[in-house]
C-alpha atoms as a PDB file:
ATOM      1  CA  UNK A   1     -17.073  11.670   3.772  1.00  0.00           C
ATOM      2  CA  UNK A   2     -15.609  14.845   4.641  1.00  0.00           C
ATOM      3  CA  UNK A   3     -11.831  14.381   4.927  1.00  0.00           C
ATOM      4  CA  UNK A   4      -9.299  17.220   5.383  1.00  0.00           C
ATOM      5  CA  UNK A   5      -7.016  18.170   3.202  1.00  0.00           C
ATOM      6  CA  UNK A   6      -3.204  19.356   4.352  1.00  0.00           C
ATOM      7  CA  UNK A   7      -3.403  22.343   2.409  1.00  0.00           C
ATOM      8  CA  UNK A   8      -6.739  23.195   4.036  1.00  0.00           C
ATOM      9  CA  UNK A   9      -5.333  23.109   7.664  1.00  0.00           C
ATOM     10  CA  UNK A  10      -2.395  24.701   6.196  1.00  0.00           C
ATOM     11  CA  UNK A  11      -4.578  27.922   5.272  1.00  0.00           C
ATOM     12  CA  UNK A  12      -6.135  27.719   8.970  1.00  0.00           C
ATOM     13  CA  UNK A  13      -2.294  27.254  10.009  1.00  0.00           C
ATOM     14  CA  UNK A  14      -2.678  24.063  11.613  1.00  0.00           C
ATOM     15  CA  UNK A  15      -0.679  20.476  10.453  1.00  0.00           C
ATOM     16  CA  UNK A  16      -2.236  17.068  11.178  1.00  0.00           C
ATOM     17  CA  UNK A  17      -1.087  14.741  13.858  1.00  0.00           C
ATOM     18  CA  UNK A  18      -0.914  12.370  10.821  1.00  0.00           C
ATOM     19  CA  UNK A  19      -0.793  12.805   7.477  1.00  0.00           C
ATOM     20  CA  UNK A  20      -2.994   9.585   6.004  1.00  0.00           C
ATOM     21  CA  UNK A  21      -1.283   8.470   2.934  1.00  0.00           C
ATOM     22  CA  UNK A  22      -4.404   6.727   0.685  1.00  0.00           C
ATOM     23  CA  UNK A  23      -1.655   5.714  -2.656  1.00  0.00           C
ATOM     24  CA  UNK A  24      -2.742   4.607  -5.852  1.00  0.00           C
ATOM     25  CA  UNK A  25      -4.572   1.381  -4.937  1.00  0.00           C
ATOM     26  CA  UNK A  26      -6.450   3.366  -2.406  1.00  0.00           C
ATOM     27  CA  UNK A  27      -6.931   6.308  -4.526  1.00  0.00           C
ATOM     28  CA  UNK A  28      -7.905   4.628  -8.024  1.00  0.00           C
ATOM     29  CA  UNK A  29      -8.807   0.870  -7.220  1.00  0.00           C
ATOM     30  CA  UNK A  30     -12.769   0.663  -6.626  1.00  0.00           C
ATOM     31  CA  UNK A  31     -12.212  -2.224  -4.228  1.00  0.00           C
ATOM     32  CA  UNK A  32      -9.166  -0.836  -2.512  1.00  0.00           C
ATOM     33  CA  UNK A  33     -11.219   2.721  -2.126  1.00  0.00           C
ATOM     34  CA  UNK A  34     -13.762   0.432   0.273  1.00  0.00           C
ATOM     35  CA  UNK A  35     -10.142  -0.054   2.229  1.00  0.00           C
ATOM     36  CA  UNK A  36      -9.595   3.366   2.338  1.00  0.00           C
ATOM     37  CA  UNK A  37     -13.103   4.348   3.521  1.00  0.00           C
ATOM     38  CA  UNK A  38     -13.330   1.761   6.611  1.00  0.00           C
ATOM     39  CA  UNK A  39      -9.651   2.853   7.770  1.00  0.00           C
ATOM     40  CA  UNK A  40     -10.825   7.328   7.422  1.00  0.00           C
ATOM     41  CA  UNK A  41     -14.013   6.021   9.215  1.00  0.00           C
ATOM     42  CA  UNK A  42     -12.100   4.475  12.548  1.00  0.00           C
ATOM     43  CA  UNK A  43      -9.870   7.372  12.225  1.00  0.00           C
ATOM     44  CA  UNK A  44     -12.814   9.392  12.405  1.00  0.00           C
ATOM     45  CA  UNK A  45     -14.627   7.741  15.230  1.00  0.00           C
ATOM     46  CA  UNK A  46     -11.724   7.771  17.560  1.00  0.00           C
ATOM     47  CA  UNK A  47     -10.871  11.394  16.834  1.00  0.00           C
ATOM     48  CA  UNK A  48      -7.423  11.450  14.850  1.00  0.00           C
ATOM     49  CA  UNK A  49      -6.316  14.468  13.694  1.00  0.00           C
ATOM     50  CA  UNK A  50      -5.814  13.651  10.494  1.00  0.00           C
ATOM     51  CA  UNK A  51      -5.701  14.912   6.505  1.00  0.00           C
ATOM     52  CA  UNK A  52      -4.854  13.578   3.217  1.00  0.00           C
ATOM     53  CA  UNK A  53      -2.697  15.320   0.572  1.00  0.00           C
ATOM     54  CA  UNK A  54      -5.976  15.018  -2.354  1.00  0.00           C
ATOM     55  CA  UNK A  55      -4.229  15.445  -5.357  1.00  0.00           C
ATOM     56  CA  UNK A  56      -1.021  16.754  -4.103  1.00  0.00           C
ATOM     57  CA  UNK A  57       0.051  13.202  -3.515  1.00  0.00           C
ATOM     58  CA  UNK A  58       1.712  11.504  -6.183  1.00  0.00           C
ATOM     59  CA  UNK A  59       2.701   7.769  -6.163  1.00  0.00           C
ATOM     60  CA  UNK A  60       5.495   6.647  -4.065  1.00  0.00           C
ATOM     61  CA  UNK A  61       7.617   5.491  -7.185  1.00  0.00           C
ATOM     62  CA  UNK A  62       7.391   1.709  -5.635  1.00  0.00           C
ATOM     63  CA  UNK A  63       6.282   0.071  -8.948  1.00  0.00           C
ATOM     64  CA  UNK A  64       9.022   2.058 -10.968  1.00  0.00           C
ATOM     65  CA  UNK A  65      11.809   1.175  -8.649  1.00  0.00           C
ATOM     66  CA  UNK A  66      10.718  -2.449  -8.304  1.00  0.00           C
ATOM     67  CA  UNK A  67      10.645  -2.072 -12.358  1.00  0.00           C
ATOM     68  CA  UNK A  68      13.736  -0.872 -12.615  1.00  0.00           C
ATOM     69  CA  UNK A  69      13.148   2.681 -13.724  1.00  0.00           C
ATOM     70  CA  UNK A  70      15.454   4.466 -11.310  1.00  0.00           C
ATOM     71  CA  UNK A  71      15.044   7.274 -12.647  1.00  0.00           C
ATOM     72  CA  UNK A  72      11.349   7.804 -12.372  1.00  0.00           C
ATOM     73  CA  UNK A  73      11.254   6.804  -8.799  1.00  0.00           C
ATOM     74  CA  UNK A  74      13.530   9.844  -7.433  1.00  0.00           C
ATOM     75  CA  UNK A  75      11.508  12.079  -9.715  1.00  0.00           C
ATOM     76  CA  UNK A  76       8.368  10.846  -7.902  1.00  0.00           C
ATOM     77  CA  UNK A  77      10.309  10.736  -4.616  1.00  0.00           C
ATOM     78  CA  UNK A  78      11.949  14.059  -4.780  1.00  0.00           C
ATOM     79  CA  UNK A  79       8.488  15.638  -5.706  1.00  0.00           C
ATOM     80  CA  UNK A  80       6.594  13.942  -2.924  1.00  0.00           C
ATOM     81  CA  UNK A  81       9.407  14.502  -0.177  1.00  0.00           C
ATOM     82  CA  UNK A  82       9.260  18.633  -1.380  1.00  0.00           C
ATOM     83  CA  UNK A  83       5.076  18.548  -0.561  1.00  0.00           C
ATOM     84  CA  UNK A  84       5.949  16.531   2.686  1.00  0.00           C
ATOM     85  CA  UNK A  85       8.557  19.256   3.955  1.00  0.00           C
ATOM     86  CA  UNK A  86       6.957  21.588   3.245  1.00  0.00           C
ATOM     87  CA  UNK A  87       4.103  20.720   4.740  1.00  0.00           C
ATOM     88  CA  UNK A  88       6.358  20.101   7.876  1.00  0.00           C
ATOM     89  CA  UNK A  89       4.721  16.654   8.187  1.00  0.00           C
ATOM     90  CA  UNK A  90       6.302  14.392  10.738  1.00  0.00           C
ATOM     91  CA  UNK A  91       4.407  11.128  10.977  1.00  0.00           C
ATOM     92  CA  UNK A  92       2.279   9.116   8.045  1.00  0.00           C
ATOM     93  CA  UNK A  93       0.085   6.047   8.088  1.00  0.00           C
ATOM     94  CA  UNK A  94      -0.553   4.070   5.041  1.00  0.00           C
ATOM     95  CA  UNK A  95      -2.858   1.397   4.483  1.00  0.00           C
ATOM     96  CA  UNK A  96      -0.836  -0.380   1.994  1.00  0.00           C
ATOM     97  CA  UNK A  97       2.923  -2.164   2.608  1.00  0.00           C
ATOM     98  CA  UNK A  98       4.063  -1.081  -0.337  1.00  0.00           C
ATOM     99  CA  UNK A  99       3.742   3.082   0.270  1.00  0.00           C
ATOM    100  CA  UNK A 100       4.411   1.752   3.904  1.00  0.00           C
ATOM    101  CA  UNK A 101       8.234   0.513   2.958  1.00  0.00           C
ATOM    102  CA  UNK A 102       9.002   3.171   0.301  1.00  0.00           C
ATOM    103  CA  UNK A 103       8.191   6.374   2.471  1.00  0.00           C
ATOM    104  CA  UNK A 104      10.082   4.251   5.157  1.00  0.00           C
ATOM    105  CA  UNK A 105      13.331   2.931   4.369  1.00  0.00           C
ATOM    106  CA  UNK A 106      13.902   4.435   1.189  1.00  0.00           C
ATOM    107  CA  UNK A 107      12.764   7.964   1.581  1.00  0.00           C
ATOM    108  CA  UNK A 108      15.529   8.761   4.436  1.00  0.00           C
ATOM    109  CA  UNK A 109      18.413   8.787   1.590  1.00  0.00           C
ATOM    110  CA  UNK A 110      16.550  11.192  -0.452  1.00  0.00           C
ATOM    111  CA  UNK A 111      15.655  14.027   2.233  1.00  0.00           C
ATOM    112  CA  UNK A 112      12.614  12.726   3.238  1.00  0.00           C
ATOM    113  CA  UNK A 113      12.508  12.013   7.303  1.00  0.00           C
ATOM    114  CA  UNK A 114       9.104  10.834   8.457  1.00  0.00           C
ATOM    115  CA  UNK A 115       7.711   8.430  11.332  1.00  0.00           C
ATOM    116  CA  UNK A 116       6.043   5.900   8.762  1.00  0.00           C
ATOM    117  CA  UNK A 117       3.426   3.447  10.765  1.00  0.00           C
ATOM    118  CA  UNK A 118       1.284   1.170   8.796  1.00  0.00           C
ATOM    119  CA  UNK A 119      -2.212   1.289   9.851  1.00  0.00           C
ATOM    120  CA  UNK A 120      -2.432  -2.585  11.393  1.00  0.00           C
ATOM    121  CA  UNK A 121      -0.027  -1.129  14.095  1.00  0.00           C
ATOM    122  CA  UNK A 122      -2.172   1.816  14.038  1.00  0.00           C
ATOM    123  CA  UNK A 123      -5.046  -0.270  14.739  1.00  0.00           C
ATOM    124  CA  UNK A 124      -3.580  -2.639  17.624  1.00  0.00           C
ATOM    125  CA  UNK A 125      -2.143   1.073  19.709  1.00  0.00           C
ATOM    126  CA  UNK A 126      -5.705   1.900  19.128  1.00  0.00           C
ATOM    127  CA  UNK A 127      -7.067  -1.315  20.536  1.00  0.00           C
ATOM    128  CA  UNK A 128      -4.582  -1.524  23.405  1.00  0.00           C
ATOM    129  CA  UNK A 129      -5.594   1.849  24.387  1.00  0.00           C
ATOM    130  CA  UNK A 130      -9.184   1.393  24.555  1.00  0.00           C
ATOM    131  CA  UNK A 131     -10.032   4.091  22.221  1.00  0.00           C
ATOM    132  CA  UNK A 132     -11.155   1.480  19.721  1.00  0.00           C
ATOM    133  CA  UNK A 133     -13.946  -0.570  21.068  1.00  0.00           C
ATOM    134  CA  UNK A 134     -15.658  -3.603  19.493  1.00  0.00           C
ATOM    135  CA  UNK A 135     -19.175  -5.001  19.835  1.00  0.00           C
ATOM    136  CA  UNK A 136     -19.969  -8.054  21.951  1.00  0.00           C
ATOM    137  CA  UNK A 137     -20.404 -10.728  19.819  1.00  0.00           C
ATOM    138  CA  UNK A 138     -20.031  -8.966  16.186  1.00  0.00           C
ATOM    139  CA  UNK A 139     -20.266 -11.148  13.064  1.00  0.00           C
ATOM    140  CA  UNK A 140     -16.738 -12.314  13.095  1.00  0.00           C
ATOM    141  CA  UNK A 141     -16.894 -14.185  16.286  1.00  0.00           C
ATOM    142  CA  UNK A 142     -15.779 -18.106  16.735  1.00  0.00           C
ATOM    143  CA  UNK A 143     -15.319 -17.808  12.913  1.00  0.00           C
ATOM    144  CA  UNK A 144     -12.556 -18.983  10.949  1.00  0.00           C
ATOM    145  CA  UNK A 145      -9.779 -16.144   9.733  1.00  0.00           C
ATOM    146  CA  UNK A 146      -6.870 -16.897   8.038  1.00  0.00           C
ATOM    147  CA  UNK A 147      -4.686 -14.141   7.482  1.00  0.00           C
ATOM    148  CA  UNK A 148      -2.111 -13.433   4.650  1.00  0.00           C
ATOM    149  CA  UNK A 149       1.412 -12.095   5.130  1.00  0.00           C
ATOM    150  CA  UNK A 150       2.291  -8.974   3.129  1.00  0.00           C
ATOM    151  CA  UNK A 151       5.674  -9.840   1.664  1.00  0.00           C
ATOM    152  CA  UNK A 152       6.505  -5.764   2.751  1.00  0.00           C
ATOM    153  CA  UNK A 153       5.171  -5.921   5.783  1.00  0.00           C
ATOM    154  CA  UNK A 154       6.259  -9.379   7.115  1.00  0.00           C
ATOM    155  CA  UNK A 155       9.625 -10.292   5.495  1.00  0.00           C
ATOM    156  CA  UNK A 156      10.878  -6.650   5.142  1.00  0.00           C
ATOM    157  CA  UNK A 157       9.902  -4.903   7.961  1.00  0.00           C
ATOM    158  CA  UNK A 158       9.593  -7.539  10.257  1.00  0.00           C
ATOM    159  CA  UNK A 159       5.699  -6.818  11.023  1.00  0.00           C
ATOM    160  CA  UNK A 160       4.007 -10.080  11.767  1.00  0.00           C
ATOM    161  CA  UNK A 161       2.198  -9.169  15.502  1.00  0.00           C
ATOM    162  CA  UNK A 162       0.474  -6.215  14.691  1.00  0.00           C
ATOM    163  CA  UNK A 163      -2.448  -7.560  11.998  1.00  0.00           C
ATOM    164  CA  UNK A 164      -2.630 -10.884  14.360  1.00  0.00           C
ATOM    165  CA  UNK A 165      -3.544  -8.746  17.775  1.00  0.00           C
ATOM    166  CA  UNK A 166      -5.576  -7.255  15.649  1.00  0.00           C
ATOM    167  CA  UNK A 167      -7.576 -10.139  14.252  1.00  0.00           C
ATOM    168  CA  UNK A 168      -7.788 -11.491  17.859  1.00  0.00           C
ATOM    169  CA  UNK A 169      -9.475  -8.880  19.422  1.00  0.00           C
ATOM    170  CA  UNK A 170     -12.054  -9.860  17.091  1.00  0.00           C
ATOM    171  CA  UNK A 171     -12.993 -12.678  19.145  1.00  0.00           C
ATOM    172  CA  UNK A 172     -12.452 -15.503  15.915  1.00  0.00           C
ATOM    173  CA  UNK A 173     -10.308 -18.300  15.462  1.00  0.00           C
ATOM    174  CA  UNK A 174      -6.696 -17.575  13.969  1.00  0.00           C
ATOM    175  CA  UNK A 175      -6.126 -20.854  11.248  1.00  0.00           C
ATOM    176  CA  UNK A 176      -2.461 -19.709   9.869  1.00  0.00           C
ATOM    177  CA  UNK A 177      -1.388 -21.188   6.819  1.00  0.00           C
ATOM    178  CA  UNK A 178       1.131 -23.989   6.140  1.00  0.00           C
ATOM    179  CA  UNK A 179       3.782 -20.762   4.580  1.00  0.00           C
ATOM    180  CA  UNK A 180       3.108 -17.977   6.799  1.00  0.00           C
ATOM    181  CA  UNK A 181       5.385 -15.143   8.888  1.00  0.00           C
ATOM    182  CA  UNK A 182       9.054 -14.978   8.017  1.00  0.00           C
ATOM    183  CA  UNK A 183       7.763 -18.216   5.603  1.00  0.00           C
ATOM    184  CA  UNK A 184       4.789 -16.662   4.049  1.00  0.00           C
ATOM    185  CA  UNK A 185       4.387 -16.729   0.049  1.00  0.00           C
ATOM    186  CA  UNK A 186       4.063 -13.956  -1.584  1.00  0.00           C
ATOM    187  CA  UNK A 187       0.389 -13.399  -3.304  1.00  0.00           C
ATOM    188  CA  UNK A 188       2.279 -13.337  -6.829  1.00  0.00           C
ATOM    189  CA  UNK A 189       1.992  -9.423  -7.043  1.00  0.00           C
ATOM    190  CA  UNK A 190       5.067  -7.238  -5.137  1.00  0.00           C
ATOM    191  CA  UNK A 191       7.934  -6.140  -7.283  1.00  0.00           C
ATOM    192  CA  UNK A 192       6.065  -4.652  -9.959  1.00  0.00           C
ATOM    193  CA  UNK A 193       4.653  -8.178 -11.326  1.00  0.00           C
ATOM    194  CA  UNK A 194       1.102  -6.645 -10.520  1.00  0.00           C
ATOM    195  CA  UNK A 195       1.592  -4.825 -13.564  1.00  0.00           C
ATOM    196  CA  UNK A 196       2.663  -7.112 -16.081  1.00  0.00           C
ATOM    197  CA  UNK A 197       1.890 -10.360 -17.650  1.00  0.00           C
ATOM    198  CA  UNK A 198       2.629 -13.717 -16.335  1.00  0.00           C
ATOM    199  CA  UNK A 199       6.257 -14.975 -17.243  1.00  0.00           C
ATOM    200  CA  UNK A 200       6.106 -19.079 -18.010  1.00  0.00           C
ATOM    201  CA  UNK A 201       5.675 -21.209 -15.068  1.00  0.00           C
ATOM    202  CA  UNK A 202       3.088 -24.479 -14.500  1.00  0.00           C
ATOM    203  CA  UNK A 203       0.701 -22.006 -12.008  1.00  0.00           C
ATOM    204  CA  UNK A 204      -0.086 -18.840 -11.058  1.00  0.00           C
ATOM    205  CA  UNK A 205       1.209 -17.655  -7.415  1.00  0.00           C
ATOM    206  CA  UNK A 206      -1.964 -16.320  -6.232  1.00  0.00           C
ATOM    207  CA  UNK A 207      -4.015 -19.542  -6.838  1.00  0.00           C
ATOM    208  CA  UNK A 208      -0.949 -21.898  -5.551  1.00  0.00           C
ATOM    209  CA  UNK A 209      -1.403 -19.042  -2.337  1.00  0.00           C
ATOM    210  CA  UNK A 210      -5.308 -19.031  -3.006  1.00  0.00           C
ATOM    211  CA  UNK A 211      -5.681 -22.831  -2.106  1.00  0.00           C
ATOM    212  CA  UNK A 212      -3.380 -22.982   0.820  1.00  0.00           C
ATOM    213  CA  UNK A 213      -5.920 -20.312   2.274  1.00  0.00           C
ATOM    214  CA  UNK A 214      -9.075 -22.400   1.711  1.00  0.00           C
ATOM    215  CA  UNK A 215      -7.262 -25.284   2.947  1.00  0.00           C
ATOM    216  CA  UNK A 216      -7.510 -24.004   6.660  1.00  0.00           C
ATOM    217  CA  UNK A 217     -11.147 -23.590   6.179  1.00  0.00           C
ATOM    218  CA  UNK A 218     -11.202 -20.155   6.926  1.00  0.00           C
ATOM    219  CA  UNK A 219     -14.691 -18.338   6.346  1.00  0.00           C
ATOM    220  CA  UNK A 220     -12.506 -15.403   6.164  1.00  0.00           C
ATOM    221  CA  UNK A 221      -9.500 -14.460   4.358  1.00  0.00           C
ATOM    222  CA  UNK A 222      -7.421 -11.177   5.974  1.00  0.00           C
ATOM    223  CA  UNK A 223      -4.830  -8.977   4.277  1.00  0.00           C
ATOM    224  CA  UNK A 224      -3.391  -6.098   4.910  1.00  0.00           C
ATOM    225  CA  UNK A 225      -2.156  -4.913   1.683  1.00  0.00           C
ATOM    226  CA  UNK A 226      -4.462  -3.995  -1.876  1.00  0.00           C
ATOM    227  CA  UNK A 227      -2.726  -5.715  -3.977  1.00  0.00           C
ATOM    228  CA  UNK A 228      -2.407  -8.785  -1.731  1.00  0.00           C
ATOM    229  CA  UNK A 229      -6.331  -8.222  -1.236  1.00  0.00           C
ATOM    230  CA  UNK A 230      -6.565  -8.523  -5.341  1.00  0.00           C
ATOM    231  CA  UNK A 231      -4.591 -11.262  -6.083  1.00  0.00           C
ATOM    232  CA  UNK A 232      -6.317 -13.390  -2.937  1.00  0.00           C
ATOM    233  CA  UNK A 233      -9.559 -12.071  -4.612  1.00  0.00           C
ATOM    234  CA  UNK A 234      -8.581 -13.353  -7.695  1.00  0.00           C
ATOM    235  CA  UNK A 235      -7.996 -16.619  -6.654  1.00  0.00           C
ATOM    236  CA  UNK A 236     -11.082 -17.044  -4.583  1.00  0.00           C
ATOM    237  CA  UNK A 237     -13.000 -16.449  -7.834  1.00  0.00           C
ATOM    238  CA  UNK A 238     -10.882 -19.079  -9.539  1.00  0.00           C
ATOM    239  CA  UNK A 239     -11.868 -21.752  -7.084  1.00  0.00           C
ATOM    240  CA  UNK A 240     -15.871 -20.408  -7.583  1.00  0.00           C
ATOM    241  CA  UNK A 241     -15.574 -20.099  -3.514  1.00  0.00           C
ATOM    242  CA  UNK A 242     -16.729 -16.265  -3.185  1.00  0.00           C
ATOM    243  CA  UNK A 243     -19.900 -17.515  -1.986  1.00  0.00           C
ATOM    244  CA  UNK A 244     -18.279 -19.410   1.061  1.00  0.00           C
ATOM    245  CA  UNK A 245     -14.832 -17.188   1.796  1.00  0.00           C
ATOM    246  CA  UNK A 246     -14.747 -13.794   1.848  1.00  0.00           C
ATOM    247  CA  UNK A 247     -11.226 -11.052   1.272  1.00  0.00           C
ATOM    248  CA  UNK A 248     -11.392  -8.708   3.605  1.00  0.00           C
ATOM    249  CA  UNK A 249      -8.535  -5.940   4.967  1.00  0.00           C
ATOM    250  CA  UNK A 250      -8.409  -6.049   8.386  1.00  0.00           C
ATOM    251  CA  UNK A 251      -9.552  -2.475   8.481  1.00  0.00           C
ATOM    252  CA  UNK A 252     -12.783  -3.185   7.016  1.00  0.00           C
ATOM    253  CA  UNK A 253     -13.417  -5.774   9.645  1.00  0.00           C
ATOM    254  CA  UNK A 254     -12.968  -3.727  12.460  1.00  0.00           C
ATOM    255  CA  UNK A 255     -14.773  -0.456  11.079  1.00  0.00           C
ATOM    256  CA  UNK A 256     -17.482  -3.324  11.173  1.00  0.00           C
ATOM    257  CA  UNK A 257     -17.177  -4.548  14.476  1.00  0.00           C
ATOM    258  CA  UNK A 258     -16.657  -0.860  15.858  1.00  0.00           C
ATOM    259  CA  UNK A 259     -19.221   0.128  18.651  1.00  0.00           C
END
């Protein structure tokens, strides 16, 4: 794929409309990469104006605040916030909560002003506007979705409407889950816990999560986060369903559906 860089349309003296910001998951994790892919595509198609920073971006500092490490987060913020200005960017999507919150709320105390829009609000302006269209009929239609509530995009930002318009316009049946919007349950890896080991407890969240999915009988499981999309992953291969139910973000089902 050929995707711009910001310091490439900074040597042709142009800035994006947005700035996509791909983070870690996106960057490193091979299955969160296929995430990142489907959401450049759709930006593509519709014509966005868009660029990443390539290896000018550094991570957020998310897990090292969530961690604890103060310290390493406003070295990673300050750093980030000086490419940003300097850039003169102005608005950012992310496709992952996490990054999504951070450059968000906590960014503004530290010099760094930005519009920050996460990309299933992205998605339904794009749908309401007609400038993304879906096929007639595509392969999601009259089936079963269930989708998951990022803890950072539902219970801190408030975000629940967004990833469900977007699911609908899919033509399938929305099955929500006994815990879901402002009750959701977490998939068992926010606040830095993706990166450790399990503290003692009788069950692991994401297959306590895991089960109330595959009780709606959902073909199809939808997040909106990477690290929700592991740990749901995770869980589906616990259960030996990955045959029947598949983890998808809901950018990879409509670069699917796209016309």
């Amino acid at each position: 794929m050929q995707v711009k860089s910001v310091a490439e349309m900074a040597a042709a003296g142009k800035t994006p409309e947005i700035l996509f910001w791909v983070g870690c998951a996106g960057s490193f994790d091979q299955r969160a990469q296929k995430i990142t892919k489907a959401f450049a595509a759709i930006l593509d198609k519709v014509g966005i104006d868009f660029a990443i920073l390539g290896k000018e971006e550094a991570c957020t500092g998310d897990p090292a605040r969530r961690a604890g490490n103060e310290f390493l987060f406003q070295m990673m913020a300050y750093q980030n916030i000086q490419v940003l200005n300097g850039y003169g960017i102005k608005k950012i999507v992310t496709a992952c909560p996490h990054c999504f919150n951070t450059l968000k709320n906590e960014y503004p105390e530290l010099g760094g002003h930005y519009e920050v829009i996460h990309h299933t609000t992205l998605l339904q302006q794009l749908i309401d506007e007609g400038r993304i269209k879906l096929k007639e009929g595509g392969s999601f239609k009259g089936k079963k979705i269930s989708y998951h509530d990022s803890c950072y995009l539902g219970r801190a930002n408030g975000i629940y409407e967004a990833p469900r318009k977007v699911l609908e316009a899919l033509d399938a049946e929305l099955v929500e889950m006994k815990r879901c919007k402002s009750k959701g349950l977490c998939c068992g890896a926010g606040g830095a816990q993706m990166f450790k080991e399990d503290e003692p407890g009788n069950k692991r969240i994401n297959l306590e999560r895991t089960e109330e999915a595959l009780a709606t009988g959902a073909s199809f499981i939808a997040a909106a986060c990477p690290f929700c999309n592991t740990m749901m992953t995770d869980g589906v291969k616990n259960q030996e369903k990955e045959n029947e139910v598949a983890v998808l973000d809901i950018a990879e089902m409509i670069a699917a559906e796209m016309e």
